[in-house]
C-alpha atoms as a PDB file:
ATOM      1  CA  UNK A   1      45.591  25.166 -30.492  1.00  0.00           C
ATOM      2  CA  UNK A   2      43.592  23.038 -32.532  1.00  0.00           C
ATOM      3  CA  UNK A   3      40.146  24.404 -33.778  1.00  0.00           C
ATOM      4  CA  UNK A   4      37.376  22.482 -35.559  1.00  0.00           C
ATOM      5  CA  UNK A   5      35.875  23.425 -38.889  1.00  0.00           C
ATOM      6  CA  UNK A   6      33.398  26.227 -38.231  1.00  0.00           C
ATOM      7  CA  UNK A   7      30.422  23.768 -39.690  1.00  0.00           C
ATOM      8  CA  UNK A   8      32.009  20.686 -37.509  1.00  0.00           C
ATOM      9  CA  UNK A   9      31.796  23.830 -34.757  1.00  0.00           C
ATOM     10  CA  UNK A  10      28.057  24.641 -35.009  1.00  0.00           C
ATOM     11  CA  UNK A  11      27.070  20.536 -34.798  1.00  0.00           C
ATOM     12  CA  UNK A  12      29.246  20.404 -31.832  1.00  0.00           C
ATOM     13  CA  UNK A  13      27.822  23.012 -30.152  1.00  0.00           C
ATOM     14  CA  UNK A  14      24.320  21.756 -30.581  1.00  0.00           C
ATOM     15  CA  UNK A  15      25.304  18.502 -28.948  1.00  0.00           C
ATOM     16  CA  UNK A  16      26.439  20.090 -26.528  1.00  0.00           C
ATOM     17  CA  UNK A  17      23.524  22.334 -25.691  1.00  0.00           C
ATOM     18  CA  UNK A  18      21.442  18.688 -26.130  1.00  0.00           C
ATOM     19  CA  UNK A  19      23.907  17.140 -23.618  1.00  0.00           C
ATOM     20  CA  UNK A  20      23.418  20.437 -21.032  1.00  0.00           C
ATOM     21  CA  UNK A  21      19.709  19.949 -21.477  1.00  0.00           C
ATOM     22  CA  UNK A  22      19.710  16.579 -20.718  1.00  0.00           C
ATOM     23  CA  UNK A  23      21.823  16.805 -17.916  1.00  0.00           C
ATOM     24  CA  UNK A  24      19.852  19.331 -16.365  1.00  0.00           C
ATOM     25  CA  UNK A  25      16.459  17.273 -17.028  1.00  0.00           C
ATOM     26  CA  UNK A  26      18.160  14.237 -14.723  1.00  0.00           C
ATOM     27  CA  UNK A  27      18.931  17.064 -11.889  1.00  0.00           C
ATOM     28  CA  UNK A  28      15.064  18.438 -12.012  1.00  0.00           C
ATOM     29  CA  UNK A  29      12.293  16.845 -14.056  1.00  0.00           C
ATOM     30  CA  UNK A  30       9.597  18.649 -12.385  1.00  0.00           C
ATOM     31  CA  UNK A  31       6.927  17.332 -15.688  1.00  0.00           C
ATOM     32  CA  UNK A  32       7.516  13.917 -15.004  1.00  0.00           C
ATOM     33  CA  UNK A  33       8.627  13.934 -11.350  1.00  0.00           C
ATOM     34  CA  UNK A  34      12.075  11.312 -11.961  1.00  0.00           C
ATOM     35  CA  UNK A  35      14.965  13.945 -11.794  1.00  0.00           C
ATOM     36  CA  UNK A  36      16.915  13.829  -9.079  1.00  0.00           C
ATOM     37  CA  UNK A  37      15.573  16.412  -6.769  1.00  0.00           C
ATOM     38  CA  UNK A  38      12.505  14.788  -6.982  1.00  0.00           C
ATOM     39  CA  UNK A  39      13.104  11.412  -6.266  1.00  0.00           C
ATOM     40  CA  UNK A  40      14.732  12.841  -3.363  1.00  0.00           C
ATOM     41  CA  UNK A  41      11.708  14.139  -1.796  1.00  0.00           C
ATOM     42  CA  UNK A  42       9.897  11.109  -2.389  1.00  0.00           C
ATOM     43  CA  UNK A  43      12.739   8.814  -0.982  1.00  0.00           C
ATOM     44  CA  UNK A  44      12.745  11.166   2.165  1.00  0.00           C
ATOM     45  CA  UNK A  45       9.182  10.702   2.333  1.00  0.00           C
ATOM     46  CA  UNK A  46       9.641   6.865   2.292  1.00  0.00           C
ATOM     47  CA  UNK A  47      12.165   6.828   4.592  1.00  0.00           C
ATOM     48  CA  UNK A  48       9.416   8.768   7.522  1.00  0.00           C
ATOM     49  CA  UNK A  49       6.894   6.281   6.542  1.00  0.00           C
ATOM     50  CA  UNK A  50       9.499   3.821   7.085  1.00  0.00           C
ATOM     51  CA  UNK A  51      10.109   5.077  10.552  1.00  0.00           C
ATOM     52  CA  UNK A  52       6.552   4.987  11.380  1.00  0.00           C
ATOM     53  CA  UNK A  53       6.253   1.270  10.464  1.00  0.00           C
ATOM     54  CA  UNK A  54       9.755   0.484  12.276  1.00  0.00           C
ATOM     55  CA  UNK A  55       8.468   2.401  15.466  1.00  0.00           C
ATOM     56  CA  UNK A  56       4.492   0.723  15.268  1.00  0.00           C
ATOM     57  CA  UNK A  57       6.512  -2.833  14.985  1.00  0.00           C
ATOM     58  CA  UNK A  58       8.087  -1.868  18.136  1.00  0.00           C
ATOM     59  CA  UNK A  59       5.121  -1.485  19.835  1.00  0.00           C
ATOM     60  CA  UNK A  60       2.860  -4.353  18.641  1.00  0.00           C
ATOM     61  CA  UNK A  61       6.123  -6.808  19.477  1.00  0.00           C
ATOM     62  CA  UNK A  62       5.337  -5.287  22.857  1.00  0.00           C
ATOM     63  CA  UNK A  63       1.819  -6.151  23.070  1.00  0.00           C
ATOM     64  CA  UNK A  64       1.761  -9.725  22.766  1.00  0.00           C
ATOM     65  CA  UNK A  65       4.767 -10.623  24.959  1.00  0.00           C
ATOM     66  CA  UNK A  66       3.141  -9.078  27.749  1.00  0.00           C
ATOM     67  CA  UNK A  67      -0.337 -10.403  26.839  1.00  0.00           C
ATOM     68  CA  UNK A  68       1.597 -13.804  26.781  1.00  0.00           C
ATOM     69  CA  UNK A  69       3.036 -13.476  30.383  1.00  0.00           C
ATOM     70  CA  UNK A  70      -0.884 -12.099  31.205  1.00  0.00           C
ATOM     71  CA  UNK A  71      -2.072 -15.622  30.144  1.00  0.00           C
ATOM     72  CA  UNK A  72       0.815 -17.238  32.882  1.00  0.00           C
ATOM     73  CA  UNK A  73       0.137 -15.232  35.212  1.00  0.00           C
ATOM     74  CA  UNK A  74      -3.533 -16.126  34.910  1.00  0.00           C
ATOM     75  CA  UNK A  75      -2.808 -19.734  34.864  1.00  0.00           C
ATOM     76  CA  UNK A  76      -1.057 -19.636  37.363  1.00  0.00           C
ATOM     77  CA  UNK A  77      -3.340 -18.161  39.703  1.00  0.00           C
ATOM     78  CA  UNK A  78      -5.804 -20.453  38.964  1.00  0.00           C
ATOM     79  CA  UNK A  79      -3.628 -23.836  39.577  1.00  0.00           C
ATOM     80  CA  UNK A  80      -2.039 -22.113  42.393  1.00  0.00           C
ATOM     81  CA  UNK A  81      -5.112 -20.281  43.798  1.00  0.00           C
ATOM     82  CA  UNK A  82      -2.714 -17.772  44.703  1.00  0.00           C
ATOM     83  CA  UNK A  83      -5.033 -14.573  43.995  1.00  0.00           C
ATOM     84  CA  UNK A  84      -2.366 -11.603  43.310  1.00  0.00           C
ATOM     85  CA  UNK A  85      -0.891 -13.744  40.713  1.00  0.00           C
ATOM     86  CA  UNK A  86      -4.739 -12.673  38.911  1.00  0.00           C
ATOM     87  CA  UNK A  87      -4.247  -9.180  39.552  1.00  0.00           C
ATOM     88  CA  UNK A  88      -0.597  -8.770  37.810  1.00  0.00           C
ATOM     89  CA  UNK A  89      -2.248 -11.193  35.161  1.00  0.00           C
ATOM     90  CA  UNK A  90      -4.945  -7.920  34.736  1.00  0.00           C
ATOM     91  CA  UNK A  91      -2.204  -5.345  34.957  1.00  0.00           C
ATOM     92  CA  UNK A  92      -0.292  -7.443  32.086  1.00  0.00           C
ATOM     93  CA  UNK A  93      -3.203  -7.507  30.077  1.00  0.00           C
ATOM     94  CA  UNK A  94      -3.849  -3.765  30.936  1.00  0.00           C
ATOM     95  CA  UNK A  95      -0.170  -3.587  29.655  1.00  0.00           C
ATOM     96  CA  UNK A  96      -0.055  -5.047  26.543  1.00  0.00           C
ATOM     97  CA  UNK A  97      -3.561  -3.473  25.398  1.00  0.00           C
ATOM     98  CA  UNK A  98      -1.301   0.093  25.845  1.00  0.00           C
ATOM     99  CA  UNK A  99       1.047  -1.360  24.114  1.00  0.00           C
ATOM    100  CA  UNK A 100      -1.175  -2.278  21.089  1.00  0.00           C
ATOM    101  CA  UNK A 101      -3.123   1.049  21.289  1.00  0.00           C
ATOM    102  CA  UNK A 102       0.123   3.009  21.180  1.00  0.00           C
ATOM    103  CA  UNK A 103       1.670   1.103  18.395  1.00  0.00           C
ATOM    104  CA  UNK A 104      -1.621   1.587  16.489  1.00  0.00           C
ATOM    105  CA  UNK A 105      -2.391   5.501  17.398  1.00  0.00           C
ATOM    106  CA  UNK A 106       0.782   6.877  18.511  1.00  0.00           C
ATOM    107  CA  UNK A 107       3.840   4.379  17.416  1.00  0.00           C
ATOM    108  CA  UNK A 108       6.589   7.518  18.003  1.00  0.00           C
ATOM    109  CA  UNK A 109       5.243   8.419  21.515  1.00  0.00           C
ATOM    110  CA  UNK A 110       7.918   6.342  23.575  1.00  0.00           C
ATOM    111  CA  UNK A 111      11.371   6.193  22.187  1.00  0.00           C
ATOM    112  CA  UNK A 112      11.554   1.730  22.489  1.00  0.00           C
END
């Protein structure tokens, strides 16, 4: 088998070390926080804040459809005169202000 020239060797095995060290640094970078296992973590953290958001849009979509059919309801109670058509307009409301509180204080509570 072919064998370098022992001063060829010695440059070849300090690019090599260089190359080890460098691959290593992109696995775990701890100093500058950009290797791979850290990104990780921070990606993972993204991704729960991401959740969050997803699951507080949920919510707050909520909120204003049934504050919408509040304001028919309410409307129509008062062209109708029809007067439980103004209490399911309250309970609507009532609705989509637990809507908006849970999307703002506890967006994960119901699984929507």
């Amino acid at each position: 088998m072919w064998a370098p020239p022992p001063e060829k060797q010695a440059a070849i095995d300090e690019l090599l070390k260089a190359w080890a060290a460098k691959s290593a640094q992109y696995d775990s970078d701890p100093n500058r926080g950009e290797g791979r296992k850290e990104l990780m973590e921070r990606a993972k953290a993204a991704e729960t804040d991401r959740d969050l958001a997803l699951a507080a849009n949920n919510e707050f979509s909520y909120a204003p459809a049934a504050l919408q059919l509040a304001i028919v309801l309410a409307s129509a109670s008062i062209i109708l005169g029809v007067c439980w058509l103004a209490f399911g307009a309250v309970g609507l409301g009532a609705l989509a202000m637990v809507f908006a509180g849970l999307g703002l204080f506890a967006p994960t509570l119901l699984p929507l």
